[in-house]
C-alpha atoms as a PDB file:
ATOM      1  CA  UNK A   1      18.430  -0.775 -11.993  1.00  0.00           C
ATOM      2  CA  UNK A   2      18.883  -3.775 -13.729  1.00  0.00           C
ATOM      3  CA  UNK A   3      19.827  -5.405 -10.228  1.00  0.00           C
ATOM      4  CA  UNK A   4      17.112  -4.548  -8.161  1.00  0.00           C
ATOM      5  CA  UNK A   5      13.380  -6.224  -7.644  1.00  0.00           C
ATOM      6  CA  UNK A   6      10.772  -5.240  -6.276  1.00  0.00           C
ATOM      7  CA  UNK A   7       7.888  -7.005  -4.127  1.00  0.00           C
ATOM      8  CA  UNK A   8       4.293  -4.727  -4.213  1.00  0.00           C
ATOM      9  CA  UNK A   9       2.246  -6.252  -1.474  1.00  0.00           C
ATOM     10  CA  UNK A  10      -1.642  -5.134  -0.984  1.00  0.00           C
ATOM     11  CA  UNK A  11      -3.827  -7.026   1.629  1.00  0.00           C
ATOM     12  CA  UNK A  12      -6.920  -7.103   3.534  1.00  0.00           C
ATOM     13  CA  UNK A  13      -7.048  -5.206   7.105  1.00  0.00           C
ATOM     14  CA  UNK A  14      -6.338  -8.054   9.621  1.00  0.00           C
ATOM     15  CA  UNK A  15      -4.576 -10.294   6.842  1.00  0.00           C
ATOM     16  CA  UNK A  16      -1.367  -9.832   8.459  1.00  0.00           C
ATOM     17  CA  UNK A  17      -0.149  -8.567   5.584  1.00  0.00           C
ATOM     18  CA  UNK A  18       1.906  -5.479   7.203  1.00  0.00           C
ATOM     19  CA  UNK A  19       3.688  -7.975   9.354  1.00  0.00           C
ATOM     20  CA  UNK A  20       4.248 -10.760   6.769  1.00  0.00           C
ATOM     21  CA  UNK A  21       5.690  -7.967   4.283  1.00  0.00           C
ATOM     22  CA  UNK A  22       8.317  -6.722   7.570  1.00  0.00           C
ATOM     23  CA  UNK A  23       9.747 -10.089   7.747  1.00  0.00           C
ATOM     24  CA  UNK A  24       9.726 -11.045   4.447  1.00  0.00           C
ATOM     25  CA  UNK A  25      11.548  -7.218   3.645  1.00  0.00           C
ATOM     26  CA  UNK A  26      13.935  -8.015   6.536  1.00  0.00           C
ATOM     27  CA  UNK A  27      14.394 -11.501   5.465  1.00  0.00           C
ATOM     28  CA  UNK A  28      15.367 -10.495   1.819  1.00  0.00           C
ATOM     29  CA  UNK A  29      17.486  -7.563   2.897  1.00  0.00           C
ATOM     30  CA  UNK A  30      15.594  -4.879   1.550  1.00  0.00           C
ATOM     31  CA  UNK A  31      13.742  -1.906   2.359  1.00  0.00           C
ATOM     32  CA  UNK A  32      10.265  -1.762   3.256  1.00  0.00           C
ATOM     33  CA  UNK A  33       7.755   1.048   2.703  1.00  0.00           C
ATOM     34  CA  UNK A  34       4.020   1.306   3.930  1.00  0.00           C
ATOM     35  CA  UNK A  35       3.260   4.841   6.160  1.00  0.00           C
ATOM     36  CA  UNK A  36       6.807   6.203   5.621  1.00  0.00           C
ATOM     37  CA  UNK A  37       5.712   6.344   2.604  1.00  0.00           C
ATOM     38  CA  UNK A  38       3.770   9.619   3.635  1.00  0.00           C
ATOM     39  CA  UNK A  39       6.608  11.137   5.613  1.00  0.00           C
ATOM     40  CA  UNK A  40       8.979  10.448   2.262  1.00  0.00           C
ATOM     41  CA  UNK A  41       5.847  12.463  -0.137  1.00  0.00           C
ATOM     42  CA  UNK A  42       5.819  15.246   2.830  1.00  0.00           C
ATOM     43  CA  UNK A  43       9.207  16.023   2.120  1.00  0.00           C
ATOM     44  CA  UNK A  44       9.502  16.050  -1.614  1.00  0.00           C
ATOM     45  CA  UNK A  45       6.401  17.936  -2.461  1.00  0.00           C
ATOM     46  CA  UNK A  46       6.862  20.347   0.670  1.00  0.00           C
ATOM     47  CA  UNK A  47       3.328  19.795   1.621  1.00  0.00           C
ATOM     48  CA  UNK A  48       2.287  18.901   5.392  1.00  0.00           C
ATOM     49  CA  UNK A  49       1.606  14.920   6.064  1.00  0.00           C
ATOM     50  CA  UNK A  50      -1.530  15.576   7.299  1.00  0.00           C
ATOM     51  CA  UNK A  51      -2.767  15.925   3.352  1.00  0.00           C
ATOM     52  CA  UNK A  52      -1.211  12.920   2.446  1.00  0.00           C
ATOM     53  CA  UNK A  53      -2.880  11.213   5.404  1.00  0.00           C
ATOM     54  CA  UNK A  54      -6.150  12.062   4.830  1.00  0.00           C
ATOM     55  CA  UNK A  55      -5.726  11.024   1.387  1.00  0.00           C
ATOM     56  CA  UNK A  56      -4.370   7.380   2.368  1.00  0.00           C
ATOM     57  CA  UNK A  57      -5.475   4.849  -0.016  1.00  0.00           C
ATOM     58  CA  UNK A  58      -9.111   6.634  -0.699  1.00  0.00           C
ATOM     59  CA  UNK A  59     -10.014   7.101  -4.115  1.00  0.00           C
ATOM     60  CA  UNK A  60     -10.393  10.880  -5.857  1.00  0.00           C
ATOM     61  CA  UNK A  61     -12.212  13.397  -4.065  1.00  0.00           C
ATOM     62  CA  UNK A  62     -13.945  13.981  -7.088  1.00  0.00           C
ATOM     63  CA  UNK A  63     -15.952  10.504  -6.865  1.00  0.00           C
ATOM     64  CA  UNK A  64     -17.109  12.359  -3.519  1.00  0.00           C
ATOM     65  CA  UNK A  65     -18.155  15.757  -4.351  1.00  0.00           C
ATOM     66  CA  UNK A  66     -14.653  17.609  -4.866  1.00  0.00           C
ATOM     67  CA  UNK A  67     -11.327  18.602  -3.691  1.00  0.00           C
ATOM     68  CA  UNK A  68     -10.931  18.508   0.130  1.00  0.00           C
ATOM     69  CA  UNK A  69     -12.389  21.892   0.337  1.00  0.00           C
ATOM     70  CA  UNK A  70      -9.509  23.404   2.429  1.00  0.00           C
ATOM     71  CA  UNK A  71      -7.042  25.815   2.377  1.00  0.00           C
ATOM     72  CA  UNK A  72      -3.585  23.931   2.840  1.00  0.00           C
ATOM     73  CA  UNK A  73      -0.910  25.559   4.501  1.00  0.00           C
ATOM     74  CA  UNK A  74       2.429  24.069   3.054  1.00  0.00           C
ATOM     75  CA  UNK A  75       5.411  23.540   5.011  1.00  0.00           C
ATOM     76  CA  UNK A  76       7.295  25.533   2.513  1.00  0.00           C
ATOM     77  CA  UNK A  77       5.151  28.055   0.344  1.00  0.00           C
ATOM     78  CA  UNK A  78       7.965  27.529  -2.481  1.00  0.00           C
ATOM     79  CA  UNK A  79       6.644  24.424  -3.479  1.00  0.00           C
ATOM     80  CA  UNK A  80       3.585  24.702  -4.597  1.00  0.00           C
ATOM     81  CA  UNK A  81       1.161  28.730  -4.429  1.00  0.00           C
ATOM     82  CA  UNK A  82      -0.282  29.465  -0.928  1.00  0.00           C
ATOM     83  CA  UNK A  83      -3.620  29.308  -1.587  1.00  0.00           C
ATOM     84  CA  UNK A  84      -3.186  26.571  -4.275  1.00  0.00           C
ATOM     85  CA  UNK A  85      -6.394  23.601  -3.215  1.00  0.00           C
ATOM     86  CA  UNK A  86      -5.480  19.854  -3.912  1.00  0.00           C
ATOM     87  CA  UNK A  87      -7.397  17.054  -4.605  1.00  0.00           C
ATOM     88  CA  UNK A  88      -6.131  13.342  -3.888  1.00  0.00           C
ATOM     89  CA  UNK A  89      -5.565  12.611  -7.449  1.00  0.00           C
ATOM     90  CA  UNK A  90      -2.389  15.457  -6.873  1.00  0.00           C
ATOM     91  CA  UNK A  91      -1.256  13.481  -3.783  1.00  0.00           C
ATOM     92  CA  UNK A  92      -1.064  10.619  -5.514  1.00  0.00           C
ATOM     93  CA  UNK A  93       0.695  11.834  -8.105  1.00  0.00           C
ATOM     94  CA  UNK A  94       3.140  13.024  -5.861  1.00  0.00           C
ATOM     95  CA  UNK A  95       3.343   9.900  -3.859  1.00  0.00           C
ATOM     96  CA  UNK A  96       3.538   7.988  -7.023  1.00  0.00           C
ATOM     97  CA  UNK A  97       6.591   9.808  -7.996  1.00  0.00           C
ATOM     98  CA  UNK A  98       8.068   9.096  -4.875  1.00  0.00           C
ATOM     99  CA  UNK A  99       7.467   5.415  -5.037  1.00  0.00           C
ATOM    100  CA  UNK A 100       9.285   5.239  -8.536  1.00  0.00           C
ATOM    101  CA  UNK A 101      11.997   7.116  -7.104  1.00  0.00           C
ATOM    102  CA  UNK A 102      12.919   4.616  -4.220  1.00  0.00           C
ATOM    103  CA  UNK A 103      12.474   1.516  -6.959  1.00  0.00           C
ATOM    104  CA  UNK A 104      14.929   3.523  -8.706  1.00  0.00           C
ATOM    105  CA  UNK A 105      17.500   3.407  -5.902  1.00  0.00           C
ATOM    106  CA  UNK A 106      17.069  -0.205  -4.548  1.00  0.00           C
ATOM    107  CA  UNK A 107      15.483  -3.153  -4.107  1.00  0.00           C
ATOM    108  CA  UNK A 108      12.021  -3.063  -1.590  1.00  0.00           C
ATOM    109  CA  UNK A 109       8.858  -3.836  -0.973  1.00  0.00           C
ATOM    110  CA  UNK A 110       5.767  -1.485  -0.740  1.00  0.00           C
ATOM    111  CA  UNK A 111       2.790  -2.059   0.783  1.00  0.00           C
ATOM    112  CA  UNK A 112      -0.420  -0.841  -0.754  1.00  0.00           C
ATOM    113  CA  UNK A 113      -0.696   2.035  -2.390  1.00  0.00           C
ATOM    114  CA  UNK A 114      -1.395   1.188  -5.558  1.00  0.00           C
ATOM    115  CA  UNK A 115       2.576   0.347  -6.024  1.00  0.00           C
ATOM    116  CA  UNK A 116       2.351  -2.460  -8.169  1.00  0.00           C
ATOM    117  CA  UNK A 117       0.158  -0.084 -10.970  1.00  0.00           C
ATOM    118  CA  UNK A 118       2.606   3.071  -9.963  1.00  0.00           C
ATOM    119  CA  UNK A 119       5.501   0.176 -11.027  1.00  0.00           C
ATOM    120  CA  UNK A 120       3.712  -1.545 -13.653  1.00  0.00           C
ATOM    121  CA  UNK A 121       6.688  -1.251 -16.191  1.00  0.00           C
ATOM    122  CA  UNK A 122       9.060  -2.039 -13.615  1.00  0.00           C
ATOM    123  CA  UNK A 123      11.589  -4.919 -15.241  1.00  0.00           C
ATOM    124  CA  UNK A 124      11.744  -7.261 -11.606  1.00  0.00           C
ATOM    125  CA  UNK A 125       8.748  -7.034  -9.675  1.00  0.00           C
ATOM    126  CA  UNK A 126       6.330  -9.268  -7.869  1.00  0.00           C
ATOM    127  CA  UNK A 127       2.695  -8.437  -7.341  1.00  0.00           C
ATOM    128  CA  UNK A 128       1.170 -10.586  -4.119  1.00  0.00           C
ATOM    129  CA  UNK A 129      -1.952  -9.674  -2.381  1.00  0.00           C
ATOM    130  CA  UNK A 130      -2.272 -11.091   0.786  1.00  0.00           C
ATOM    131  CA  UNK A 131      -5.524 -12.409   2.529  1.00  0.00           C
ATOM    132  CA  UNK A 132      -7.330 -14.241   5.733  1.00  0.00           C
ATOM    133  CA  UNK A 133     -10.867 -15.640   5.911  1.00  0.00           C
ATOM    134  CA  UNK A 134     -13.201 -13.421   8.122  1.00  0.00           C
ATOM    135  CA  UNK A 135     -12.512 -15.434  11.021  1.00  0.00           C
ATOM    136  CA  UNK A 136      -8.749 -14.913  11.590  1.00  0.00           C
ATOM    137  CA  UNK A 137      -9.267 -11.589  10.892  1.00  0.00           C
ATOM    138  CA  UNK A 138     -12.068 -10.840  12.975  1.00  0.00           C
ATOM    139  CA  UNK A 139      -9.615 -12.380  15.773  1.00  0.00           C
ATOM    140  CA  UNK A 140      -6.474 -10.669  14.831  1.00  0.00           C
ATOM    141  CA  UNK A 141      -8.250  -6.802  14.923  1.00  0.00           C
ATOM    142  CA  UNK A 142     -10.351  -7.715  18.288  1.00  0.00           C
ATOM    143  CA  UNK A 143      -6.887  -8.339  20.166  1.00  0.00           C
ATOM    144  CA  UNK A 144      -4.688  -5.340  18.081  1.00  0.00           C
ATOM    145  CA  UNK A 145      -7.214  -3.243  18.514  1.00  0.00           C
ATOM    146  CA  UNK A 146      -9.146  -4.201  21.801  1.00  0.00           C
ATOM    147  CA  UNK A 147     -12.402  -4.023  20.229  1.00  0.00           C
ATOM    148  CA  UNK A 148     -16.051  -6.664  19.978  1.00  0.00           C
ATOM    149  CA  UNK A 149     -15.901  -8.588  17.314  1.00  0.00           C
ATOM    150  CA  UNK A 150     -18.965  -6.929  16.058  1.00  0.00           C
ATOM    151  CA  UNK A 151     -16.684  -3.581  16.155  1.00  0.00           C
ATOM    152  CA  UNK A 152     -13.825  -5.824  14.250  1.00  0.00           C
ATOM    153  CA  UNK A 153     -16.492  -6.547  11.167  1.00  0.00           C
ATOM    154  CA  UNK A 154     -17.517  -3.301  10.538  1.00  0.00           C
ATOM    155  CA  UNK A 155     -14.007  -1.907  10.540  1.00  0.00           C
ATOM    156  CA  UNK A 156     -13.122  -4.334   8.452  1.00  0.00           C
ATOM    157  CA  UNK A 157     -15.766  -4.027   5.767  1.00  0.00           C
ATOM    158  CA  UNK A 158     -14.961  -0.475   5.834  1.00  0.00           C
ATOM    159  CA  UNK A 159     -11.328  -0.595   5.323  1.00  0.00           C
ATOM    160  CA  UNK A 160     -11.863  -3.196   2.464  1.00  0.00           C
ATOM    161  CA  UNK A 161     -14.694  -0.658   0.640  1.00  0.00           C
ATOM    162  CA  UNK A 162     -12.086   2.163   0.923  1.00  0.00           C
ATOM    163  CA  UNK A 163      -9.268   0.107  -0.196  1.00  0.00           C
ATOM    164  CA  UNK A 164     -11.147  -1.504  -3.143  1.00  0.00           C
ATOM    165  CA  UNK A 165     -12.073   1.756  -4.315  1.00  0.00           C
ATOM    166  CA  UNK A 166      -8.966   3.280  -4.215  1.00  0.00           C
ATOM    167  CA  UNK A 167      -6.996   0.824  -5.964  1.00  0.00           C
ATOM    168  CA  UNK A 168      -9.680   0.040  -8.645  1.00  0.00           C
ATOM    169  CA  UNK A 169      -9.841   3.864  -9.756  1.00  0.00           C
ATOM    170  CA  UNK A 170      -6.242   4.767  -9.600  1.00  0.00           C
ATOM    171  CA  UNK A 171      -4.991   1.435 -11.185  1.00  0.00           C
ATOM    172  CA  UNK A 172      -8.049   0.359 -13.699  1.00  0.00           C
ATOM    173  CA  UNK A 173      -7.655  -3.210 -12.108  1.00  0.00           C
ATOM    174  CA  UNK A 174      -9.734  -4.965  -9.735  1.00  0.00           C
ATOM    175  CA  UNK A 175      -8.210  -5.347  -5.836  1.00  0.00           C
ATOM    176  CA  UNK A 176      -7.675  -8.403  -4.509  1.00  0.00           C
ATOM    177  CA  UNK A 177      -8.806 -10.402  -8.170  1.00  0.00           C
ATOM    178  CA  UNK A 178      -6.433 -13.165  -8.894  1.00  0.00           C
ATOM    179  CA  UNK A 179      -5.804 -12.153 -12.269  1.00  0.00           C
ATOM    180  CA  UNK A 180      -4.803  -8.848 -11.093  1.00  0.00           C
ATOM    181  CA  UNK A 181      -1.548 -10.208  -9.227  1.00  0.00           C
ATOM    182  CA  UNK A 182       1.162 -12.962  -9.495  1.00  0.00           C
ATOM    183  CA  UNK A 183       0.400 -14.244  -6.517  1.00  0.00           C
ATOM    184  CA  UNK A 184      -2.537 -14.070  -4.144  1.00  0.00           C
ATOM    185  CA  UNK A 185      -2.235 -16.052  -0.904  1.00  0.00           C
ATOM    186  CA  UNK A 186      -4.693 -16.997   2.366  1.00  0.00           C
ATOM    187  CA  UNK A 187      -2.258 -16.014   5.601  1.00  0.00           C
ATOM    188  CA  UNK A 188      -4.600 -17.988   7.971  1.00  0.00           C
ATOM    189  CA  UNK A 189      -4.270 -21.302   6.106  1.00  0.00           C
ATOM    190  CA  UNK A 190      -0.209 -20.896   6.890  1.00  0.00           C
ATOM    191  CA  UNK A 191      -0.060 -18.826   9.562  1.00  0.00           C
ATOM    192  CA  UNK A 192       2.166 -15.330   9.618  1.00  0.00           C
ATOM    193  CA  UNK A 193       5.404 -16.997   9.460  1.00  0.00           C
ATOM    194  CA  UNK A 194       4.516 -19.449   6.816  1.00  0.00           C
ATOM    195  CA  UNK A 195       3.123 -17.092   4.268  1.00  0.00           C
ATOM    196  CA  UNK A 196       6.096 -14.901   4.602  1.00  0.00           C
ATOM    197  CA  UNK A 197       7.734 -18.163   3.906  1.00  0.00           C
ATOM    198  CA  UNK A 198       6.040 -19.189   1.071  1.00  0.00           C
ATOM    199  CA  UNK A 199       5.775 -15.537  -0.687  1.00  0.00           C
ATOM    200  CA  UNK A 200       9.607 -15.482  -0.148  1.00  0.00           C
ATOM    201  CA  UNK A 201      10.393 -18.970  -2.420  1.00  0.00           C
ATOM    202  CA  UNK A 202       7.841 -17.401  -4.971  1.00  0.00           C
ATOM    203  CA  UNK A 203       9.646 -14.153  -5.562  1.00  0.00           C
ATOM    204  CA  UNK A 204      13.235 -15.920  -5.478  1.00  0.00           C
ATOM    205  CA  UNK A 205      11.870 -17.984  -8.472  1.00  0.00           C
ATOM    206  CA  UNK A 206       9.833 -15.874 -10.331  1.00  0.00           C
ATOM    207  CA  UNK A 207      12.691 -12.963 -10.084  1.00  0.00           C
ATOM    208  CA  UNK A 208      15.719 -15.391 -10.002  1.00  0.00           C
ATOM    209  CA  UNK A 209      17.310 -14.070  -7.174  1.00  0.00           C
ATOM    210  CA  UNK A 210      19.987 -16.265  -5.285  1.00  0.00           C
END
Protein backbone atom coordinates (compact mmCIF):
# COMPACT_ATOMS: atom_id res chain seq x y z
CA UNK A 1 0.00 0.00 0.00
CA UNK A 2 2.68 1.98 1.05
CA UNK A 3 3.56 2.45 -2.80
CA UNK A 4 0.53 3.56 -4.21
CA UNK A 5 -1.22 7.29 -4.42
CA UNK A 6 -4.08 8.26 -5.14
CA UNK A 7 -5.57 11.43 -7.09
CA UNK A 8 -9.62 12.15 -6.00
CA UNK A 9 -10.79 14.56 -8.61
CA UNK A 10 -14.45 16.32 -8.24
CA UNK A 11 -15.46 19.10 -10.78
CA UNK A 12 -18.12 21.17 -12.14
CA UNK A 13 -20.31 19.73 -15.22
CA UNK A 14 -18.58 21.29 -18.31
CA UNK A 15 -15.18 21.86 -16.32
CA UNK A 16 -13.54 19.32 -18.32
CA UNK A 17 -12.77 17.66 -15.49
CA UNK A 18 -13.66 13.94 -16.81
CA UNK A 19 -11.29 14.53 -19.65
CA UNK A 20 -8.46 16.31 -17.76
CA UNK A 21 -8.60 13.35 -15.06
CA UNK A 22 -8.30 10.56 -18.44
CA UNK A 23 -5.14 12.10 -19.47
CA UNK A 24 -3.73 12.93 -16.45
CA UNK A 25 -4.68 8.89 -15.25
CA UNK A 26 -3.14 7.79 -18.58
CA UNK A 27 -0.30 10.11 -18.27
CA UNK A 28 0.65 8.83 -14.71
CA UNK A 29 0.04 5.20 -15.55
CA UNK A 30 -2.73 4.51 -13.43
CA UNK A 31 -6.19 3.52 -13.36
CA UNK A 32 -9.02 5.71 -13.64
CA UNK A 33 -12.52 5.32 -12.18
CA UNK A 34 -15.69 7.59 -12.72
CA UNK A 35 -19.06 5.40 -14.09
CA UNK A 36 -17.23 2.04 -13.89
CA UNK A 37 -17.38 2.76 -10.76
CA UNK A 38 -21.15 1.60 -10.84
CA UNK A 39 -20.55 -1.49 -12.93
CA UNK A 40 -17.57 -2.46 -10.19
CA UNK A 41 -20.55 -1.79 -6.98
CA UNK A 42 -23.08 -3.93 -9.33
CA UNK A 43 -20.95 -6.75 -9.05
CA UNK A 44 -19.84 -6.85 -5.47
CA UNK A 45 -23.10 -6.15 -3.80
CA UNK A 46 -25.08 -8.34 -6.46
CA UNK A 47 -27.52 -5.60 -6.91
CA UNK A 48 -28.62 -4.36 -10.56
CA UNK A 49 -26.72 -0.97 -11.85
CA UNK A 50 -29.72 0.60 -12.42
CA UNK A 51 -29.88 1.30 -8.33
CA UNK A 52 -26.59 2.52 -8.26
CA UNK A 53 -27.43 4.81 -11.18
CA UNK A 54 -30.21 6.38 -9.94
CA UNK A 55 -28.39 6.98 -6.86
CA UNK A 56 -25.30 8.74 -8.71
CA UNK A 57 -23.89 11.44 -6.70
CA UNK A 58 -27.51 12.57 -5.12
CA UNK A 59 -27.63 12.94 -1.57
CA UNK A 60 -29.91 10.44 0.88
CA UNK A 61 -33.29 9.73 -0.09
CA UNK A 62 -34.18 10.55 3.23
CA UNK A 63 -33.45 14.47 2.69
CA UNK A 64 -36.30 13.76 -0.02
CA UNK A 65 -39.04 11.96 1.59
CA UNK A 66 -37.57 8.26 1.87
CA UNK A 67 -36.08 5.26 0.38
CA UNK A 68 -36.67 4.94 -3.41
CA UNK A 69 -39.96 3.40 -2.74
CA UNK A 70 -39.35 0.29 -4.95
CA UNK A 71 -39.10 -3.15 -4.85
CA UNK A 72 -35.50 -4.08 -6.20
CA UNK A 73 -35.01 -7.13 -7.94
CA UNK A 74 -31.27 -8.22 -7.36
CA UNK A 75 -29.25 -9.88 -9.83
CA UNK A 76 -28.55 -12.54 -7.34
CA UNK A 77 -31.20 -12.91 -4.42
CA UNK A 78 -28.13 -14.31 -2.24
CA UNK A 79 -26.84 -11.09 -1.64
CA UNK A 80 -28.97 -9.22 -0.01
CA UNK A 81 -33.36 -10.59 0.97
CA UNK A 82 -35.74 -10.28 -2.05
CA UNK A 83 -37.90 -7.91 -0.90
CA UNK A 84 -35.16 -6.08 1.12
CA UNK A 85 -35.84 -1.77 0.05
CA UNK A 86 -32.59 0.43 -0.12
CA UNK A 87 -32.01 3.81 0.34
CA UNK A 88 -28.88 5.70 -1.25
CA UNK A 89 -27.13 5.97 1.97
CA UNK A 90 -26.80 1.72 1.43
CA UNK A 91 -25.46 2.33 -2.11
CA UNK A 92 -23.06 4.38 -1.00
CA UNK A 93 -21.93 2.38 1.45
CA UNK A 94 -21.47 -0.21 -0.90
CA UNK A 95 -19.80 1.91 -3.45
CA UNK A 96 -17.66 3.30 -0.78
CA UNK A 97 -16.37 -0.06 0.01
CA UNK A 98 -15.61 -0.62 -3.38
CA UNK A 99 -13.64 2.52 -3.82
CA UNK A 100 -11.35 1.54 -0.75
CA UNK A 101 -10.94 -1.71 -2.22
CA UNK A 102 -9.37 -0.56 -5.64
CA UNK A 103 -7.03 2.12 -3.49
CA UNK A 104 -6.11 -0.95 -1.82
CA UNK A 105 -4.86 -2.68 -4.97
CA UNK A 106 -3.18 0.25 -6.89
CA UNK A 107 -2.54 3.49 -7.61
CA UNK A 108 -5.72 5.66 -9.47
CA UNK A 109 -7.67 8.33 -9.71
CA UNK A 110 -11.48 8.64 -8.99
CA UNK A 111 -13.65 11.01 -10.10
CA UNK A 112 -16.38 12.30 -7.86
CA UNK A 113 -18.03 10.41 -5.69
CA UNK A 114 -17.22 11.60 -2.67
CA UNK A 115 -13.68 9.59 -3.02
CA UNK A 116 -11.52 11.89 -1.43
CA UNK A 117 -13.95 11.68 2.09
CA UNK A 118 -14.45 7.67 1.31
CA UNK A 119 -10.23 7.91 1.33
CA UNK A 120 -9.77 10.47 3.84
CA UNK A 121 -7.18 8.34 5.87
CA UNK A 122 -5.59 7.26 2.85
CA UNK A 123 -1.50 7.76 3.48
CA UNK A 124 -0.77 9.28 -0.51
CA UNK A 125 -3.56 11.05 -1.85
CA UNK A 126 -4.32 14.27 -3.63
CA UNK A 127 -7.62 16.07 -3.40
CA UNK A 128 -8.14 18.58 -6.68
CA UNK A 129 -11.41 19.94 -7.69
CA UNK A 130 -11.51 21.10 -10.97
CA UNK A 131 -13.45 24.20 -12.38
CA UNK A 132 -14.36 26.67 -15.54
CA UNK A 133 -16.07 30.07 -15.40
CA UNK A 134 -19.74 29.91 -16.75
CA UNK A 135 -18.65 30.86 -20.05
CA UNK A 136 -16.39 27.93 -21.11
CA UNK A 137 -18.74 25.83 -19.73
CA UNK A 138 -21.76 27.09 -21.16
CA UNK A 139 -19.68 26.50 -24.55
CA UNK A 140 -18.27 23.16 -23.82
CA UNK A 141 -22.07 21.47 -22.90
CA UNK A 142 -23.83 23.45 -26.00
CA UNK A 143 -21.37 21.53 -28.49
CA UNK A 144 -21.20 17.90 -26.27
CA UNK A 145 -24.48 18.02 -25.89
CA UNK A 146 -26.07 19.92 -28.94
CA UNK A 147 -28.17 22.02 -26.86
CA UNK A 148 -29.05 26.43 -26.52
CA UNK A 149 -27.05 27.84 -24.32
CA UNK A 150 -30.04 28.70 -22.30
CA UNK A 151 -30.56 24.68 -22.14
CA UNK A 152 -26.58 24.50 -21.17
CA UNK A 153 -27.29 26.92 -17.89
CA UNK A 154 -29.97 25.21 -16.51
CA UNK A 155 -28.32 21.83 -16.81
CA UNK A 156 -25.60 23.10 -15.39
CA UNK A 157 -27.06 24.73 -12.30
CA UNK A 158 -28.78 21.55 -11.83
CA UNK A 159 -25.94 19.23 -11.94
CA UNK A 160 -23.96 21.61 -9.57
CA UNK A 161 -27.20 21.68 -6.88
CA UNK A 162 -27.19 17.83 -7.04
CA UNK A 163 -23.55 17.50 -6.80
CA UNK A 164 -23.15 20.05 -3.94
CA UNK A 165 -25.64 18.29 -2.05
CA UNK A 166 -24.39 15.07 -2.36
CA UNK A 167 -20.95 15.63 -1.44
CA UNK A 168 -21.74 18.10 1.44
CA UNK A 169 -24.04 15.40 3.26
CA UNK A 170 -22.05 12.32 2.70
CA UNK A 171 -18.61 14.01 3.41
CA UNK A 172 -19.52 16.93 6.14
CA UNK A 173 -17.33 19.27 3.86
CA UNK A 174 -18.29 21.88 1.57
CA UNK A 175 -17.89 21.02 -2.52
CA UNK A 176 -15.86 22.89 -4.47
CA UNK A 177 -14.50 25.25 -1.11
CA UNK A 178 -10.82 25.74 -1.31
CA UNK A 179 -10.19 24.67 2.05
CA UNK A 180 -11.88 21.51 1.37
CA UNK A 181 -9.10 20.28 -1.22
CA UNK A 182 -5.30 20.52 -1.91
CA UNK A 183 -5.76 21.89 -4.92
CA UNK A 184 -8.58 23.65 -6.71
CA UNK A 185 -7.88 24.82 -10.27
CA UNK A 186 -9.85 27.06 -13.22
CA UNK A 187 -9.51 24.60 -16.56
CA UNK A 188 -10.52 27.56 -18.85
CA UNK A 189 -7.69 29.85 -17.71
CA UNK A 190 -5.20 26.81 -19.05
CA UNK A 191 -7.08 25.09 -21.28
CA UNK A 192 -7.73 21.00 -21.04
CA UNK A 193 -4.27 20.08 -21.72
CA UNK A 194 -2.69 22.58 -19.47
CA UNK A 195 -4.59 21.84 -16.34
CA UNK A 196 -3.92 18.21 -16.73
CA UNK A 197 -0.47 19.56 -16.93
CA UNK A 198 -0.34 21.55 -14.10
CA UNK A 199 -2.45 19.07 -11.67
CA UNK A 200 0.16 16.45 -12.80
CA UNK A 201 3.53 18.58 -11.38
CA UNK A 202 1.29 19.21 -8.20
CA UNK A 203 0.66 15.61 -7.31
CA UNK A 204 4.38 14.51 -8.31
CA UNK A 205 5.45 17.05 -5.57
CA UNK A 206 3.07 16.91 -3.05
CA UNK A 207 3.21 12.83 -3.20
CA UNK A 208 6.95 12.60 -4.22
CA UNK A 209 6.56 10.47 -6.97
CA UNK A 210 9.45 10.24 -9.65
Amino acid sequence: MNDHFVINLGRQLGSGGKEIGEKLAKDLGIAFYDKELINLASKESGLCKEFFEKADEKASQSLLGGLFGTRFPFITEGAYPYNSYLSNDSLFKIQSDVIRHLAEKQSCLFVGRCADYVLRDHPRCANIFVSASPQARIERLTKRLNISAEKAEEVMEKADKKRSSYYNYYSYNTWGAAATYHLCIDSSVLGIDGTADFIKQFVKMKLQLP
